[in-house]
C-alpha atoms as a PDB file:
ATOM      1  CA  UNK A   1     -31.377 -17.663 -21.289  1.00  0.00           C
ATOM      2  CA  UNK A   2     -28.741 -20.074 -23.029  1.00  0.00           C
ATOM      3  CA  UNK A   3     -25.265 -19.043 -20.837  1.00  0.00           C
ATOM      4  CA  UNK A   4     -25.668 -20.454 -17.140  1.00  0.00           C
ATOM      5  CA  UNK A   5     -21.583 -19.272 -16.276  1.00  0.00           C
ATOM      6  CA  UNK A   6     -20.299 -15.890 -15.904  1.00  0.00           C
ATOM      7  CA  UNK A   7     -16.800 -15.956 -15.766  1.00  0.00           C
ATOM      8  CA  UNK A   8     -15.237 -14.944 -12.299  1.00  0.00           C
ATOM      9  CA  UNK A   9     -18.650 -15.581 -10.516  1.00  0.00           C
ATOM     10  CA  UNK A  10     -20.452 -17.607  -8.441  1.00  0.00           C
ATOM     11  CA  UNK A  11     -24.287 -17.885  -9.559  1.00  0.00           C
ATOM     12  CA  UNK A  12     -27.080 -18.526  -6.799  1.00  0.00           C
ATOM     13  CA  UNK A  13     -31.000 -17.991  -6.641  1.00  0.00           C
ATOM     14  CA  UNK A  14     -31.949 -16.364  -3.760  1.00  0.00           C
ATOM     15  CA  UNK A  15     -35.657 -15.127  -3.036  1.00  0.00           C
ATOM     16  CA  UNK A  16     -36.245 -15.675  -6.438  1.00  0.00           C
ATOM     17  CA  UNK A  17     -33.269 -13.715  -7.472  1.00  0.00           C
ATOM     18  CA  UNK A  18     -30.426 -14.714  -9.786  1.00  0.00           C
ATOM     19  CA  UNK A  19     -27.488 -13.088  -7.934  1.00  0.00           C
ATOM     20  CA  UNK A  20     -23.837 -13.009  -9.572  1.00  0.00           C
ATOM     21  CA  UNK A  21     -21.205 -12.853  -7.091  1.00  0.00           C
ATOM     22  CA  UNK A  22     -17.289 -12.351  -7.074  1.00  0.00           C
ATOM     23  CA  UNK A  23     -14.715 -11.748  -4.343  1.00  0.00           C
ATOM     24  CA  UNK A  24     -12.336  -8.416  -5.090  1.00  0.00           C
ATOM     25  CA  UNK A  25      -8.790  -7.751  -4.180  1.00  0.00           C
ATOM     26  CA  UNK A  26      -7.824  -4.269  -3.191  1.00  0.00           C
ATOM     27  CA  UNK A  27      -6.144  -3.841  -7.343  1.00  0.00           C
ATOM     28  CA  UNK A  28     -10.091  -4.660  -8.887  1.00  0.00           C
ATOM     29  CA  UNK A  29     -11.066  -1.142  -6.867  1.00  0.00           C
ATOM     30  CA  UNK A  30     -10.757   2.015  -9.797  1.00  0.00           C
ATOM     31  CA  UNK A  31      -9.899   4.541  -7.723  1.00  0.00           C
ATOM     32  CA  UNK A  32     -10.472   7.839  -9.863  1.00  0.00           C
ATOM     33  CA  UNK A  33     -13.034   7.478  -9.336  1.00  0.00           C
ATOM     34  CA  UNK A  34     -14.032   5.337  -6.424  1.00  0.00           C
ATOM     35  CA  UNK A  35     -15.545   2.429  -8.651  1.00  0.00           C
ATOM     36  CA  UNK A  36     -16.428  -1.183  -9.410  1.00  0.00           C
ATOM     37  CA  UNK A  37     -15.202  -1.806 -13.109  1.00  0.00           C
ATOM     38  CA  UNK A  38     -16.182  -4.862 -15.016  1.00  0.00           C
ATOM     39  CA  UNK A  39     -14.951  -6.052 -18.555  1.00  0.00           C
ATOM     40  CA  UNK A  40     -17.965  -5.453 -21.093  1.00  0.00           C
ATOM     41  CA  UNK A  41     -17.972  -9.553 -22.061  1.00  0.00           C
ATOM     42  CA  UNK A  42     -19.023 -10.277 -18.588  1.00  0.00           C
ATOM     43  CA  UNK A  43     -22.157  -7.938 -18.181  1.00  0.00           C
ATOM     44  CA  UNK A  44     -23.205  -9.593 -21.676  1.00  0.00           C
ATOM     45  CA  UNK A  45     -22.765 -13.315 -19.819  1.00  0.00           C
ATOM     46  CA  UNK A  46     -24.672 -11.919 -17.000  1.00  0.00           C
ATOM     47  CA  UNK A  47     -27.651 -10.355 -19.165  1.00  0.00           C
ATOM     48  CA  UNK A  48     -27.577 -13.824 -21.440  1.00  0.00           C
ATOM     49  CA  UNK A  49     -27.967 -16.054 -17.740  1.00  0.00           C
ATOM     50  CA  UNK A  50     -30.240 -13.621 -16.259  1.00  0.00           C
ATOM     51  CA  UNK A  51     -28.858 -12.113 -13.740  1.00  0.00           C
ATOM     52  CA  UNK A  52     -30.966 -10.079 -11.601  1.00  0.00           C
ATOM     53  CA  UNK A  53     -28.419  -8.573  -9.082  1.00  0.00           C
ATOM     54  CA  UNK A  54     -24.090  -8.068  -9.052  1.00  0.00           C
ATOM     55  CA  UNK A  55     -22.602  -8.604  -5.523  1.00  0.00           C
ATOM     56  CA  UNK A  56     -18.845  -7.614  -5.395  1.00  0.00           C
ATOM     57  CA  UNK A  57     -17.193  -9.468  -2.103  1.00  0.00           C
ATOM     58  CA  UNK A  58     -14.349  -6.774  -0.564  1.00  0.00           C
ATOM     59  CA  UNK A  59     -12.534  -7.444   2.951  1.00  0.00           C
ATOM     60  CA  UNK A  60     -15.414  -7.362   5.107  1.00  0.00           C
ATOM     61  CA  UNK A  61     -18.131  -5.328   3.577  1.00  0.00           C
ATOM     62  CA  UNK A  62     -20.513  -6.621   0.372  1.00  0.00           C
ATOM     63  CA  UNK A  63     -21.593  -4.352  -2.425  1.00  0.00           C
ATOM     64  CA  UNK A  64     -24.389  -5.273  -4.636  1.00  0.00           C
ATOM     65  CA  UNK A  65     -26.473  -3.440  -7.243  1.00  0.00           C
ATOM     66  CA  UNK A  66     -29.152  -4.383  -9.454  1.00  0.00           C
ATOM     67  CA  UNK A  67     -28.018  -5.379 -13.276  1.00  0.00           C
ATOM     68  CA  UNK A  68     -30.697  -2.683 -14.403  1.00  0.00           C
ATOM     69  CA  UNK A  69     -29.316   0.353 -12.335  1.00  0.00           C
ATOM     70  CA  UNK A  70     -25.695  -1.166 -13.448  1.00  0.00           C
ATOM     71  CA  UNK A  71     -26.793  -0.922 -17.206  1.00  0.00           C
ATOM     72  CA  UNK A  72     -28.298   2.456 -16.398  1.00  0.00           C
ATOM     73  CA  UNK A  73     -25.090   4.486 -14.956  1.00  0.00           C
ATOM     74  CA  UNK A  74     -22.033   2.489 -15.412  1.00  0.00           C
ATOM     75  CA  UNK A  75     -19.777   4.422 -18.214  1.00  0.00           C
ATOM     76  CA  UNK A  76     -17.332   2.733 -20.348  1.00  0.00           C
ATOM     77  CA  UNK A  77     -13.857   3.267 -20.186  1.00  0.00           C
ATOM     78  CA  UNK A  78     -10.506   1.550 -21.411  1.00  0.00           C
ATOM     79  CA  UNK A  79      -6.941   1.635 -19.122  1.00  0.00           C
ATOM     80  CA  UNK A  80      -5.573  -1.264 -20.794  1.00  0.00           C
ATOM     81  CA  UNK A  81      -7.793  -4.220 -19.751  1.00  0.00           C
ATOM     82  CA  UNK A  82     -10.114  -3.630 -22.880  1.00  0.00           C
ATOM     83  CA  UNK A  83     -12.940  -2.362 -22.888  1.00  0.00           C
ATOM     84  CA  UNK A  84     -15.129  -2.348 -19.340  1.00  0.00           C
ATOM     85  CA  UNK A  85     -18.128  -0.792 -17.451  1.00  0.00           C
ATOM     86  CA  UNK A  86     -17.779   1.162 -14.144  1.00  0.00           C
ATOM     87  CA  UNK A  87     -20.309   2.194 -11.822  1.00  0.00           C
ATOM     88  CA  UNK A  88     -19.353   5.089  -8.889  1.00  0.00           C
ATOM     89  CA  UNK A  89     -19.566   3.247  -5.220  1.00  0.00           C
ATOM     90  CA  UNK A  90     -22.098   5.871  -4.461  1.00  0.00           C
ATOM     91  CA  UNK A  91     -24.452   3.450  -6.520  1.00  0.00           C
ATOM     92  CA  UNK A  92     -24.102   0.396  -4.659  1.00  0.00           C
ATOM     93  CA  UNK A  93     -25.970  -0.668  -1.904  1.00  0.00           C
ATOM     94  CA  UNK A  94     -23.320  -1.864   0.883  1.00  0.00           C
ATOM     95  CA  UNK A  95     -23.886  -3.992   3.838  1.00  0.00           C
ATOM     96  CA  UNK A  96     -21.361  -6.004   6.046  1.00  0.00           C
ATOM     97  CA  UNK A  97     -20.305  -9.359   5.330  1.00  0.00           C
ATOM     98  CA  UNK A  98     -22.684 -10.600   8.617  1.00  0.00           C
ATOM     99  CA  UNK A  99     -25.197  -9.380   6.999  1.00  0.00           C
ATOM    100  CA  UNK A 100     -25.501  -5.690   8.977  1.00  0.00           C
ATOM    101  CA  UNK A 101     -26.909  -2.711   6.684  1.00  0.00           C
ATOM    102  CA  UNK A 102     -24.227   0.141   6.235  1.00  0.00           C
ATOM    103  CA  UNK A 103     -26.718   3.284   5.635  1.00  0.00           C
ATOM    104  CA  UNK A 104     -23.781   5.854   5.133  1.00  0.00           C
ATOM    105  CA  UNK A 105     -23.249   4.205   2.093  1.00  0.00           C
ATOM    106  CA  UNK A 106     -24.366   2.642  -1.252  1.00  0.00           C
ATOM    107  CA  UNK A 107     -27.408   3.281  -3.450  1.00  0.00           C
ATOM    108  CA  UNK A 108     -29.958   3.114  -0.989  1.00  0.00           C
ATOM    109  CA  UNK A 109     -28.452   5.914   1.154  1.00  0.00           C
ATOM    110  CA  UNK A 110     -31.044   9.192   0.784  1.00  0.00           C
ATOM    111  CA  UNK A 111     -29.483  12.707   0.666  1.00  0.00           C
ATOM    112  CA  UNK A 112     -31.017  15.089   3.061  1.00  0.00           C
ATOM    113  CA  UNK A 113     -30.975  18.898   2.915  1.00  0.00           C
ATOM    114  CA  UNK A 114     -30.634  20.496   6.162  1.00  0.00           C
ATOM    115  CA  UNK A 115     -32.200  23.542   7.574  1.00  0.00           C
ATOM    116  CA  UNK A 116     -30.232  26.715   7.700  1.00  0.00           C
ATOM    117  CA  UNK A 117     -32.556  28.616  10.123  1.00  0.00           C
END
């Protein structure tokens, strides 16, 4: 690990976690579809410093996401801001900004099949 900055983020350890966090505006939020998108130079910062887990700040409600699912799903795309990764919402865990767990939402939500009978 040589690169200790990310640009746009604020790096912290936390339970022995290297967490990369940045605060969104309602324009950073893809909306076809529903995604965080990030240009491909940062995710190379964050896997040179380390980082463990991506926390995007919105209004009232965190999202966060391990780097390794992140690398996993995100796709690539370009719309004119060169080229970035985006990962769906429906794989990021989501609490509150206080700290309260959102379960409707995020990665960690589990999809249940219902009885029909």
């Amino acid at each position: 690990m040589t690169t200790t900055i990310v640009p746009h983020h604020r790096l912290r350890r936390q339970g022995g976690f290297l967490i990369a966090t940045r605060y969104a505006k309602p324009n950073h939020l893809l909306q076809k579809p529903p995604a965080w998108s990030y240009n491909v130079e940062v995710i190379e910062a964050m896997k040179e410093a380390g980082v463990d887990v991506m926390e995007v700040i919105f209004g009232d409600r965190v999202f966060s996401c391990p780097l390794e699912r992140f690398l996993r799903y995100a796709r690539r795309h370009n719309r004119g801001w060169g080229d970035q990764l985006f990962l769906p919402l429906q794989y990021w865990d989501t609490r509150s900004l206080d700290g309260s767990e959102l379960p409707q939402e995020g990665g960690s939500s589990k999809l249940v099949q219902l009885a029909l009978f």
